[in-house]
C-alpha atoms as a PDB file:
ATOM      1  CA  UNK A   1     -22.738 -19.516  11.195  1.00  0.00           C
ATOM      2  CA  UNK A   2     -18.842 -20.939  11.517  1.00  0.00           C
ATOM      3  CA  UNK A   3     -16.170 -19.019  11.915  1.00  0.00           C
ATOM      4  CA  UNK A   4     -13.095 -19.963  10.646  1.00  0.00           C
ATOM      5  CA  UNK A   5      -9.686 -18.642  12.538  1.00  0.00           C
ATOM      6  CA  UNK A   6      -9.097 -14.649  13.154  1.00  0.00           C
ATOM      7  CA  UNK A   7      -6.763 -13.109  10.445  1.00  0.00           C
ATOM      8  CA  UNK A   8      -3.447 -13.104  11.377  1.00  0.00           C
ATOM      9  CA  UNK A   9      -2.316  -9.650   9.634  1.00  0.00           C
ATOM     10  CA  UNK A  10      -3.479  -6.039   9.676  1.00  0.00           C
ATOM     11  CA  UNK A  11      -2.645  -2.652  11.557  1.00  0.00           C
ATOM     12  CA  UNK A  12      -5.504  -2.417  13.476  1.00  0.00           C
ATOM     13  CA  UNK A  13      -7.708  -4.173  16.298  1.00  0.00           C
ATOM     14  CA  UNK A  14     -10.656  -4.804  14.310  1.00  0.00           C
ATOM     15  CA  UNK A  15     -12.397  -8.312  13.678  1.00  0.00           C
ATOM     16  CA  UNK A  16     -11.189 -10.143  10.436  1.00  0.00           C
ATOM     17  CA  UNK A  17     -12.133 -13.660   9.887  1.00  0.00           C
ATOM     18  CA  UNK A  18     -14.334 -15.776   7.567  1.00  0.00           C
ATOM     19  CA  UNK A  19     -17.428 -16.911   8.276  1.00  0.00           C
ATOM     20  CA  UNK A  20     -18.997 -19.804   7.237  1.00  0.00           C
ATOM     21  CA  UNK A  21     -23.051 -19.779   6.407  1.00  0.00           C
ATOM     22  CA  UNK A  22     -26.008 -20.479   4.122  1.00  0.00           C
ATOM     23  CA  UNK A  23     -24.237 -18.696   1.898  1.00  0.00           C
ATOM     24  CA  UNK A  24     -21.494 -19.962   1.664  1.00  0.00           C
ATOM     25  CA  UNK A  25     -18.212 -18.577   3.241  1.00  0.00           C
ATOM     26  CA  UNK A  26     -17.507 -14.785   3.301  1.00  0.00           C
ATOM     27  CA  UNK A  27     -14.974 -12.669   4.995  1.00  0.00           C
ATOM     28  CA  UNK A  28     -16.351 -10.151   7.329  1.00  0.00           C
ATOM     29  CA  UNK A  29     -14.139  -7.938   9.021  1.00  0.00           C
ATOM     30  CA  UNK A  30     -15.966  -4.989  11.378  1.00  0.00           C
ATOM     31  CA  UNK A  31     -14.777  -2.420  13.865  1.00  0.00           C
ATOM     32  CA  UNK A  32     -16.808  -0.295  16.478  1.00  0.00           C
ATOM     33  CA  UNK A  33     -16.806   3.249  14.942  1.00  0.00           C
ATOM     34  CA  UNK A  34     -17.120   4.657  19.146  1.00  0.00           C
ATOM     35  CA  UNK A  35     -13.904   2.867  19.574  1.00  0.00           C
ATOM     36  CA  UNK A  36     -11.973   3.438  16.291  1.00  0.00           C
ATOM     37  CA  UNK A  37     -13.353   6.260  14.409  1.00  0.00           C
ATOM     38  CA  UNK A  38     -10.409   6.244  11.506  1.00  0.00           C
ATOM     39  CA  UNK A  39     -10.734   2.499  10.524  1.00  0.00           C
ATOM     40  CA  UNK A  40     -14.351   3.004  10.501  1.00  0.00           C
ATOM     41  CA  UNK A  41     -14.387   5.693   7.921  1.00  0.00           C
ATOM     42  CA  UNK A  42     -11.373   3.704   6.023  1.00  0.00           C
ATOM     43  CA  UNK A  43     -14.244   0.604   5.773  1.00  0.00           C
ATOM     44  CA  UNK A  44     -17.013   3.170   4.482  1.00  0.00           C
ATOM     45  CA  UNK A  45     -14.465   4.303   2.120  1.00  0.00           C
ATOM     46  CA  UNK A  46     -13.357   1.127   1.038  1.00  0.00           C
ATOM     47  CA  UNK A  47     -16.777  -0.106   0.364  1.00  0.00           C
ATOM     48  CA  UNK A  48     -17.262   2.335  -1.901  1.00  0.00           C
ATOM     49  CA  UNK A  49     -14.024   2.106  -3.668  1.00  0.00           C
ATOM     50  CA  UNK A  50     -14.877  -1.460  -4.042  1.00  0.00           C
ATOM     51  CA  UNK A  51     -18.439  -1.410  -5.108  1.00  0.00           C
ATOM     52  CA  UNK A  52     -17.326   1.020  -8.121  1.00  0.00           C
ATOM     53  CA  UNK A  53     -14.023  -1.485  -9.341  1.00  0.00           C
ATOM     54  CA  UNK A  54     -13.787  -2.703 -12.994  1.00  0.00           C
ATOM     55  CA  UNK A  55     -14.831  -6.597 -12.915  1.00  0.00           C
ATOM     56  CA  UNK A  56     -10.914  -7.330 -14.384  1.00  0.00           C
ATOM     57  CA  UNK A  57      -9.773  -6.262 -11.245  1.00  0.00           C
ATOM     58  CA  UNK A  58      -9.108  -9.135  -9.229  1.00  0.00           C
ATOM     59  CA  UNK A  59     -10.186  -7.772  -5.831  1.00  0.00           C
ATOM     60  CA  UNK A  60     -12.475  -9.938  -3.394  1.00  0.00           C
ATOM     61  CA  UNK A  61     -16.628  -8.511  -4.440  1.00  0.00           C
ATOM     62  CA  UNK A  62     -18.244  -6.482  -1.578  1.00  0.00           C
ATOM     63  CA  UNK A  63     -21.610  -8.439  -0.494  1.00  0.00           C
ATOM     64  CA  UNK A  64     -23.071  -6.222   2.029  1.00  0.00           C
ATOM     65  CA  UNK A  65     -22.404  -3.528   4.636  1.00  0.00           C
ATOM     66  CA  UNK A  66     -23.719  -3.020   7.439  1.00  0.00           C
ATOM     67  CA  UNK A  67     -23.338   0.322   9.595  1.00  0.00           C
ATOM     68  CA  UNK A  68     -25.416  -0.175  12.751  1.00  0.00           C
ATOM     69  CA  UNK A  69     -26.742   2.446  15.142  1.00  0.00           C
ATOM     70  CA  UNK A  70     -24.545   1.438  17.627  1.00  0.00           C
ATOM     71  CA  UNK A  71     -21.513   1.919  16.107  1.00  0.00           C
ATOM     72  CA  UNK A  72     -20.017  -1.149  14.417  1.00  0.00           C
ATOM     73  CA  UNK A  73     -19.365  -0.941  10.554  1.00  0.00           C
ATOM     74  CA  UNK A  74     -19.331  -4.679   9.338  1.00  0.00           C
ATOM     75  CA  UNK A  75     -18.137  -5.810   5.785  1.00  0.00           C
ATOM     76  CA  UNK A  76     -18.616  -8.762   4.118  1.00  0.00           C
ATOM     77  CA  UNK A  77     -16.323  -9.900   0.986  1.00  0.00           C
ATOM     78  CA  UNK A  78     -16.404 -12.888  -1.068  1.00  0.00           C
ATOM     79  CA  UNK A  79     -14.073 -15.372   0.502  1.00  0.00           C
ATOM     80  CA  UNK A  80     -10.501 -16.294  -1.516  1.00  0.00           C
ATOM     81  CA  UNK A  81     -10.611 -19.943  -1.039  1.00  0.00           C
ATOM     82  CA  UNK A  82      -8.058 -21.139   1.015  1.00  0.00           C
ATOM     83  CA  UNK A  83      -6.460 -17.607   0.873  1.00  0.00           C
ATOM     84  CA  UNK A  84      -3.784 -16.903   2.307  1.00  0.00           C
ATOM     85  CA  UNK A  85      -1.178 -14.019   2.623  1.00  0.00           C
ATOM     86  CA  UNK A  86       2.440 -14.655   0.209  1.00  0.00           C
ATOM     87  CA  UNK A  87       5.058 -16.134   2.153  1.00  0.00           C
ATOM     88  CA  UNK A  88       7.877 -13.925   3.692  1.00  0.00           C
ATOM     89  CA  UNK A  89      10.661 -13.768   2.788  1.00  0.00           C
ATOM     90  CA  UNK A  90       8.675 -13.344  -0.584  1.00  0.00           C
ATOM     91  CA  UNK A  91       9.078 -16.474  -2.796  1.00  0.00           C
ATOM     92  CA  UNK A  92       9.623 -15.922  -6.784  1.00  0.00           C
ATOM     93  CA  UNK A  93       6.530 -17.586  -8.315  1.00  0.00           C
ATOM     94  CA  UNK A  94       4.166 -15.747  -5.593  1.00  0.00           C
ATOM     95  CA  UNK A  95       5.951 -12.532  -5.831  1.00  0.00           C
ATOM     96  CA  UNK A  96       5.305 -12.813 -10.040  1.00  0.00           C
ATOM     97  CA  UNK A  97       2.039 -13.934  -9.615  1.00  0.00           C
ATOM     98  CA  UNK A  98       1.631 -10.297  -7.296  1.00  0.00           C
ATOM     99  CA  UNK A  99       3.246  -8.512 -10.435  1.00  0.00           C
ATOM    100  CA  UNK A 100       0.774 -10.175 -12.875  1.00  0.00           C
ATOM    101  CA  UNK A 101      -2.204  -9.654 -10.835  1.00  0.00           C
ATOM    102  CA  UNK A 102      -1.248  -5.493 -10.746  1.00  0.00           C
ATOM    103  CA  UNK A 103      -0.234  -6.063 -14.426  1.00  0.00           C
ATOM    104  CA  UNK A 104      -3.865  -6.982 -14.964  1.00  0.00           C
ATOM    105  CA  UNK A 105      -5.044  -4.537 -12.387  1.00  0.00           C
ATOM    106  CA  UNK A 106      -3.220  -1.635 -14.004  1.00  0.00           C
ATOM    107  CA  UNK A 107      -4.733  -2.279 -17.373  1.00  0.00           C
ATOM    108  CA  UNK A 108      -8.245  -2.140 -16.010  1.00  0.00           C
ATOM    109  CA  UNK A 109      -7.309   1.346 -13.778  1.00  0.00           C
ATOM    110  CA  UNK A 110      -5.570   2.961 -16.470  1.00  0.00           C
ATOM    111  CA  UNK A 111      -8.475   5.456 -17.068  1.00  0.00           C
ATOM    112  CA  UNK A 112     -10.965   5.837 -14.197  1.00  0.00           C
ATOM    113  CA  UNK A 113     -14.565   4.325 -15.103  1.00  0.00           C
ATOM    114  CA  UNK A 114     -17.320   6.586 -14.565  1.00  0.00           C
ATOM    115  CA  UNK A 115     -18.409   4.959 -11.338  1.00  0.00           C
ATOM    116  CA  UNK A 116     -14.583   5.424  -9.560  1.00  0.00           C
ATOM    117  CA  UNK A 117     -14.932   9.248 -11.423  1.00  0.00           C
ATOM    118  CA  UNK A 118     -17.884   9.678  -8.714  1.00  0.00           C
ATOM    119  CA  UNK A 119     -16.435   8.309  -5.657  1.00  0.00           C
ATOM    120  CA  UNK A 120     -14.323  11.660  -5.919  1.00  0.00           C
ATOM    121  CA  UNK A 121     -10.260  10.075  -6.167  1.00  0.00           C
ATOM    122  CA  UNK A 122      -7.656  12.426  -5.843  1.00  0.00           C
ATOM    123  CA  UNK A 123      -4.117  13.180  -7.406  1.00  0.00           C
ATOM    124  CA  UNK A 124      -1.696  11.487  -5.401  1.00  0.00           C
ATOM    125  CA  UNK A 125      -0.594  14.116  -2.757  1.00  0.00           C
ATOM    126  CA  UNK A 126      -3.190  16.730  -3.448  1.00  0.00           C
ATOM    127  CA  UNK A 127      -3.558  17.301   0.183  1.00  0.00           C
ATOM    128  CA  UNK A 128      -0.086  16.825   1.068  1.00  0.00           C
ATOM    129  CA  UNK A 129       3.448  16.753  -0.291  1.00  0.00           C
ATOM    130  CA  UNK A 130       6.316  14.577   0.353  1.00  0.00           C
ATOM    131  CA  UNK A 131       8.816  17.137   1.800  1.00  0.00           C
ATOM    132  CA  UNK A 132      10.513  15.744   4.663  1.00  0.00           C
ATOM    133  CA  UNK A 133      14.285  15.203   3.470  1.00  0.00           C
ATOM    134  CA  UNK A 134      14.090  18.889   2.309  1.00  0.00           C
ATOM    135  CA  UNK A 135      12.535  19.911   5.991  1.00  0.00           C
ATOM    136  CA  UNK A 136      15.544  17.733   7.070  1.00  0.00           C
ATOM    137  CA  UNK A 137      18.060  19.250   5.323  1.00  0.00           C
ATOM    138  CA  UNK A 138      16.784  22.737   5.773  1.00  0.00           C
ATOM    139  CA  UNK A 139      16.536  22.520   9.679  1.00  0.00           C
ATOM    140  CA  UNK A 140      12.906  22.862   9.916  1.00  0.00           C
ATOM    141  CA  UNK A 141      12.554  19.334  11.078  1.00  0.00           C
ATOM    142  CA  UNK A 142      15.592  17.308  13.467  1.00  0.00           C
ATOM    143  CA  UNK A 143      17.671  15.055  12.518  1.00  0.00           C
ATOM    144  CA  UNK A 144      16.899  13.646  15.804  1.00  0.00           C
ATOM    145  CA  UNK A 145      13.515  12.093  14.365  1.00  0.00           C
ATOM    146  CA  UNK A 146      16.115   9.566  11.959  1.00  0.00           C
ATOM    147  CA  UNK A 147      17.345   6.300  13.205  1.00  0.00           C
ATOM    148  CA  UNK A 148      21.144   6.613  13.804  1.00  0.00           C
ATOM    149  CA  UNK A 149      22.070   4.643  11.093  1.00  0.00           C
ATOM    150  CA  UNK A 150      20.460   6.752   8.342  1.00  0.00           C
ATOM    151  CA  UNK A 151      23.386   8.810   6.409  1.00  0.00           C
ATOM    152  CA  UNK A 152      22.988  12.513   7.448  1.00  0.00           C
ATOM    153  CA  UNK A 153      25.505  13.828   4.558  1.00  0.00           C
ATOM    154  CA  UNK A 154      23.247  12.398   2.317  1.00  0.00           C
ATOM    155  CA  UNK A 155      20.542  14.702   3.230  1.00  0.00           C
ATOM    156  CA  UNK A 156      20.800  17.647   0.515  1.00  0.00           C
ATOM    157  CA  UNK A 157      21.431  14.587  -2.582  1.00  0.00           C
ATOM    158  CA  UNK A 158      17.628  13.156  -0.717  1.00  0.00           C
ATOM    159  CA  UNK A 159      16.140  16.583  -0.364  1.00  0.00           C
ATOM    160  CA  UNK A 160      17.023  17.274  -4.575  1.00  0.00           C
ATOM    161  CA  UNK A 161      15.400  13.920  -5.473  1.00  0.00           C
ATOM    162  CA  UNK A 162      12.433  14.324  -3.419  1.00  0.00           C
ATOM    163  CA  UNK A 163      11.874  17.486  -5.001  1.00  0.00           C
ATOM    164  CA  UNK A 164      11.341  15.585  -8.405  1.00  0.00           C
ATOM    165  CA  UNK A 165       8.711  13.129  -7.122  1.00  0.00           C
ATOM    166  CA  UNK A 166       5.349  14.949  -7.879  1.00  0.00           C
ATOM    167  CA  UNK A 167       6.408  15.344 -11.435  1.00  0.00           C
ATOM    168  CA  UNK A 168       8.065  11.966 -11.715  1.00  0.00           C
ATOM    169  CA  UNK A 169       4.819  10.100 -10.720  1.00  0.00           C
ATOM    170  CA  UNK A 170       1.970  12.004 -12.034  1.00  0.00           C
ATOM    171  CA  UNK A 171      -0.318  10.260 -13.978  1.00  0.00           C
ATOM    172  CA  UNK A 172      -4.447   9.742 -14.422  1.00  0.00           C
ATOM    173  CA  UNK A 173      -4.218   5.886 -13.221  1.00  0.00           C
ATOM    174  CA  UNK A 174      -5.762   4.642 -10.705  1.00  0.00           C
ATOM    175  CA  UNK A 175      -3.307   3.483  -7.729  1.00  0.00           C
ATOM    176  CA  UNK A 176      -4.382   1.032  -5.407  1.00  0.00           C
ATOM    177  CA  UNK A 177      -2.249   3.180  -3.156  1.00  0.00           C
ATOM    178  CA  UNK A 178      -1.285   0.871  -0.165  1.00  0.00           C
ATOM    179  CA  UNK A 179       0.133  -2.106  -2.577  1.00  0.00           C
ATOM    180  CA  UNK A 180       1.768  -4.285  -0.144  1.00  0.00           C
ATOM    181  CA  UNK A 181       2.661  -7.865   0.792  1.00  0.00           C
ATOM    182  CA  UNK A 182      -0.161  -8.500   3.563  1.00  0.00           C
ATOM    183  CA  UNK A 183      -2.987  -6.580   1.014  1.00  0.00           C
ATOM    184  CA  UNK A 184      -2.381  -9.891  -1.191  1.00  0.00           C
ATOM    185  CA  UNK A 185      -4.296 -13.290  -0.782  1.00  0.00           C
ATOM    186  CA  UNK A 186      -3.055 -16.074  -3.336  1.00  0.00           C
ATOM    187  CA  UNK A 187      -5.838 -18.694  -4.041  1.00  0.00           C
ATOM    188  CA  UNK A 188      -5.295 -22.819  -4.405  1.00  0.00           C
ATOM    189  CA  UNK A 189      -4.243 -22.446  -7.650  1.00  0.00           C
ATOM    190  CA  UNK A 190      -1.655 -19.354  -6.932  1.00  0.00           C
ATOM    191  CA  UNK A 191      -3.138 -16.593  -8.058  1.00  0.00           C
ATOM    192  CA  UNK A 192      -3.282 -13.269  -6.256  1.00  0.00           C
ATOM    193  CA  UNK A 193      -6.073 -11.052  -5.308  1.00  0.00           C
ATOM    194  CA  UNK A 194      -5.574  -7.365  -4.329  1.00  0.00           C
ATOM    195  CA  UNK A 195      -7.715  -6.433  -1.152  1.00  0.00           C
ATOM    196  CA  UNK A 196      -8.193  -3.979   1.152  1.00  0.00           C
ATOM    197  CA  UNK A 197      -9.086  -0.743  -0.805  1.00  0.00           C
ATOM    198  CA  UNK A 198      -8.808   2.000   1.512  1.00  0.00           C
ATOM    199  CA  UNK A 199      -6.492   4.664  -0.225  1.00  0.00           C
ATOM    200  CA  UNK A 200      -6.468   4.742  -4.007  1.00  0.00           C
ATOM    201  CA  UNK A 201      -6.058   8.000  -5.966  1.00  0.00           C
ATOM    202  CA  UNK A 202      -5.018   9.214  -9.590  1.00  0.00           C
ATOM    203  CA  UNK A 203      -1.187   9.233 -10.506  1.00  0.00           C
ATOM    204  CA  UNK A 204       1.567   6.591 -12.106  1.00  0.00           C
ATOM    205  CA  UNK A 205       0.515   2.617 -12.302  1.00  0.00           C
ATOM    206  CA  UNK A 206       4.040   2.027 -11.631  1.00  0.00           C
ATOM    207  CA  UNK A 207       4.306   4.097  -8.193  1.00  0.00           C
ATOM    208  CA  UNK A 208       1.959   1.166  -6.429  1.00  0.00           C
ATOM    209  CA  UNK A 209       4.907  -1.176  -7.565  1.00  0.00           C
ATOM    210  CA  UNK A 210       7.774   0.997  -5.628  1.00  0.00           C
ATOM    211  CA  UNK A 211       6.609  -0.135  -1.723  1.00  0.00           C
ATOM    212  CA  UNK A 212       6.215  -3.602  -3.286  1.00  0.00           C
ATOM    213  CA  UNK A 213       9.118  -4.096  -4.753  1.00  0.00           C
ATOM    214  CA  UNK A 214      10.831  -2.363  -2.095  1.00  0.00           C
ATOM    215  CA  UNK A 215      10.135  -5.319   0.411  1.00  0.00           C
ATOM    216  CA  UNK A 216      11.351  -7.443  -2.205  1.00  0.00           C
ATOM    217  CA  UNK A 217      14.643  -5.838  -2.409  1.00  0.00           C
ATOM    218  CA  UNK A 218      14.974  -6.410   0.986  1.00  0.00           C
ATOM    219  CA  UNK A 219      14.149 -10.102   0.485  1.00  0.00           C
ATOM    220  CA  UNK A 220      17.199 -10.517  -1.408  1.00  0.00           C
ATOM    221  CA  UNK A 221      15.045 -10.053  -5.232  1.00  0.00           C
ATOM    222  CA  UNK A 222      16.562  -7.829  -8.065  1.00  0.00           C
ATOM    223  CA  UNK A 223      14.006  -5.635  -7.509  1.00  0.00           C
ATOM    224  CA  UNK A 224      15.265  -3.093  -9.980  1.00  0.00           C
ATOM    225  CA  UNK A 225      15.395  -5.809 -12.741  1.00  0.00           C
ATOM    226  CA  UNK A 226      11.556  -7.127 -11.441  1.00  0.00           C
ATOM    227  CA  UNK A 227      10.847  -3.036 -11.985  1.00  0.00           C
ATOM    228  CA  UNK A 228      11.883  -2.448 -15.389  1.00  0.00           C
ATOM    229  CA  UNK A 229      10.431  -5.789 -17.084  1.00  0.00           C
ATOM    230  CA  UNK A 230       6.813  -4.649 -15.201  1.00  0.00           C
ATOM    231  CA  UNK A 231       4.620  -3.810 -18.321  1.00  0.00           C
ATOM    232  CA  UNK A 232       3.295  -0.175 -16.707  1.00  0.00           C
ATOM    233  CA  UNK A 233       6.839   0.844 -16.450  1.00  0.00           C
ATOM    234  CA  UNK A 234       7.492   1.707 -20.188  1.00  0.00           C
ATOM    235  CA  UNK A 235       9.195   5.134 -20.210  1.00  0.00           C
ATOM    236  CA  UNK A 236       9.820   5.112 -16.659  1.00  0.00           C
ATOM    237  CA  UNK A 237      13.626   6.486 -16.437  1.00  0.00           C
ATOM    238  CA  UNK A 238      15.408   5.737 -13.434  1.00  0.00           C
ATOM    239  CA  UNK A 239      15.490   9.190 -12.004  1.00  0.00           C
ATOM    240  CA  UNK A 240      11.740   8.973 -11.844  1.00  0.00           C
ATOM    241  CA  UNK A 241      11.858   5.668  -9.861  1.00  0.00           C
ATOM    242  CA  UNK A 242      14.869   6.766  -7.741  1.00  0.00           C
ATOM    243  CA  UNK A 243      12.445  10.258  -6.882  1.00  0.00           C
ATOM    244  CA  UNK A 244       9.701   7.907  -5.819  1.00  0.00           C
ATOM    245  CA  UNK A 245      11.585   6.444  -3.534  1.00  0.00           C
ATOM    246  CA  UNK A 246      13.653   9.432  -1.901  1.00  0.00           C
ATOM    247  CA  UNK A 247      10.034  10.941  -0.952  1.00  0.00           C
ATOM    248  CA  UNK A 248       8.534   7.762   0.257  1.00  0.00           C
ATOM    249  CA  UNK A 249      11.869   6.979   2.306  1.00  0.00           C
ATOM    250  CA  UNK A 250      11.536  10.074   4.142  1.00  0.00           C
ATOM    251  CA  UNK A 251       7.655  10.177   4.560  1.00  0.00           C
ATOM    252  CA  UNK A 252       8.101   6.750   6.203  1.00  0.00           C
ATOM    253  CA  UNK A 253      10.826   7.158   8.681  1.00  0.00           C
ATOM    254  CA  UNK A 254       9.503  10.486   9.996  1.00  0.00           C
ATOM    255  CA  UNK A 255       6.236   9.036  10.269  1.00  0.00           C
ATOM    256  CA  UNK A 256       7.364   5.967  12.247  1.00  0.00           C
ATOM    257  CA  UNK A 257       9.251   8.016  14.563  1.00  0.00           C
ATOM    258  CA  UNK A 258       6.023  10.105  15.879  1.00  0.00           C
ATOM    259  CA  UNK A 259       4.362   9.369  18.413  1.00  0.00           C
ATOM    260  CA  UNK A 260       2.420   5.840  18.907  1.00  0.00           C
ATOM    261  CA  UNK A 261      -1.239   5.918  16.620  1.00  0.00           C
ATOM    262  CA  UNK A 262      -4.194   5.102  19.077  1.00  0.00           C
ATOM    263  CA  UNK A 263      -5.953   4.074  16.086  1.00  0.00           C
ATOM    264  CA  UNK A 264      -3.233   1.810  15.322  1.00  0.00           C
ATOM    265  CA  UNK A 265      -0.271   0.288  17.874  1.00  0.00           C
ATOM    266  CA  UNK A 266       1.739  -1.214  15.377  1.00  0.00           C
ATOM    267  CA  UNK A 267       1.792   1.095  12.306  1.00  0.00           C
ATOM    268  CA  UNK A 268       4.840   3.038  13.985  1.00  0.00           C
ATOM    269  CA  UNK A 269       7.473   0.380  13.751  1.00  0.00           C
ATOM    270  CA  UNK A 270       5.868  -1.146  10.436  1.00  0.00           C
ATOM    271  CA  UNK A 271       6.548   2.770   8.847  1.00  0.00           C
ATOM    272  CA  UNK A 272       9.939   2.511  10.106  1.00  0.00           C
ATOM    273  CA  UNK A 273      10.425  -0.699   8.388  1.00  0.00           C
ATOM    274  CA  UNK A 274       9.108   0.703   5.263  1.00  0.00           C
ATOM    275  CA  UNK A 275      11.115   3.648   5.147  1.00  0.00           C
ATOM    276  CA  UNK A 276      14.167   1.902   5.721  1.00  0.00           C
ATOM    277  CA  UNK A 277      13.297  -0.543   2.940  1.00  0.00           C
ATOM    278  CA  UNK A 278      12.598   1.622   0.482  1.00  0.00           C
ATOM    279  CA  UNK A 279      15.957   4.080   1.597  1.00  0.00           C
ATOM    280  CA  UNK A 280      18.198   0.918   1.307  1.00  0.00           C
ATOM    281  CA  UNK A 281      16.892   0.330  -2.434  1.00  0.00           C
ATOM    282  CA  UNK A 282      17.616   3.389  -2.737  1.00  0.00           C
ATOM    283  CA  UNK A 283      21.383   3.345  -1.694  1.00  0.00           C
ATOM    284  CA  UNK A 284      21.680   0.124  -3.417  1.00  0.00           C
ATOM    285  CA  UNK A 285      20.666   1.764  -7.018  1.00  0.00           C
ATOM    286  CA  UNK A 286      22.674   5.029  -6.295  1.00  0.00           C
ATOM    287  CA  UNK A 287      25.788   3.250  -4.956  1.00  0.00           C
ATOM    288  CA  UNK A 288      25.460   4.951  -1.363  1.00  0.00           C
ATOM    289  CA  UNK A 289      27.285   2.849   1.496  1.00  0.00           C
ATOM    290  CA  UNK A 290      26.281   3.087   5.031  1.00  0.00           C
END
């Protein structure tokens, strides 16, 4: 068996590559459970969450698993051909052909089949809540946590939105739940697949488009106009959108700022990067300066 070249994205230090055999090419990605005991029950999870998908979704097939005695969990996916990860900064046409592929994928999740009923999904934040502006604001967490450039006087304005997000994105959907730019492949003839199923649960189509469109925000995209034209938004106001994105501003930069994840060396400075995405949308929408 060939192997073609290691992936070149990811959070984590397990193997990701595909492989080239009788069978044609696959992509098999596999961590040692001894070593990394989180990403090893993400890839049991995701296995499952994949094995149970509607076939509309376009999301790369689970062949086989494999989880050996000695500690390695090894998947192996249908291959994209020639996949590869949308560019960045995010170009139009592969940013739209993102939106059409959750457009598609939304449509298919709206109601959970019976087989994603029995993998047991949650409500999004069912064993948590989004409450860090309000520990912010209230003293109960330190300011000290922010980056210096985030606005402190906007605190109590954050902590009121954020309060609004578990009724603004409630829903019986299912949410891919970690919808971002380098959980996309795009195929030879452009279109994108949605990988790595690790997280979803039951809430709001539109809240996987938030993070998204977030990062596109920051690439210069109207990402407010790209929001509002998205086909799972209809009756979305803009106090639920701006509610998403006060609670997943604040989740990500106090998350970034704790200490480094052994499971993970990188995932610090990419949460930073997503909370200050998403705040800056944020501002940009309510007419904050800073």
């Amino acid at each position: 068996m060939d192997a073609g070249p290691s992936a070149g994205s990811g959070f984590t230090s397990g193997f990701a590559a595909v492989l080239h055999g009788a069978n044609g090419p696959e992509f098999v990605k596999a961590v040692n459970a001894l070593d990394n005991t989180v990403i090893a029950d993400c890839y049991r999870r995701e296995a499952l969450i994949n094995q149970a998908l509607p076939a509309e979704v376009p999301a790369p097939r689970l062949r086989w698993i494999e989880d050996q005695a000695d500690g390695w969990i090894v998947l192996g996916f249908d291959a994209v051909k020639d996949g590869r990860m949308p560019s960045a900064p995010w170009k139009p046409g592969e940013l739209a052909a993102t939106l059409d592929a959750w457009t598609v994928t939304a449509e298919a999740l709206s109601t959970p089949s019976e087989a994603l009923q029995q993998v047991g999904l949650k409500p999004i934040g069912d064993d948590s809540d989004f409450a860090d502006w309000r520990g912010l604001a209230s003293g109960t967490s330190s300011t000290k946590a922010l980056p210096t450039w985030v606005p402190t006087n906007l605190l109590e304005t954050l902590a009121e939105l954020e309060t609004q997000w578990r009724q603004a994105v409630a829903g019986n959907a299912v949410l891919h739940h970690d919808l971002r730019q380098d959980n996309v492949l795009l195929d030879t003839n452009g279109s994108a697949w949605i990988c790595d199923w690790n997280w979803p649960c039951l809430g709001a189509s539109w809240f996987d488009l938030v993070l998204l469109l977030a990062t596109a925000h920051a690439d210069g995209h109207d990402a407010t106009l790209l929001f509002a034209s998205h086909p799972t938004v209809r009756g979305v106001d803009g106090e639920q959108l701006d509610a998403a994105l006060a609670a997943l501003s604040g989740f990500f930069l106090i998350s970034g700022a704790q200490p480094p994840a052994d499971w993970s060396p990188y995932i610090r400075q990419h949460q930073t990067w997503c909370g200050e995405v998403t705040l800056r949308w944020l501002a940009d929408r309510r007419g904050w300066t800073f």
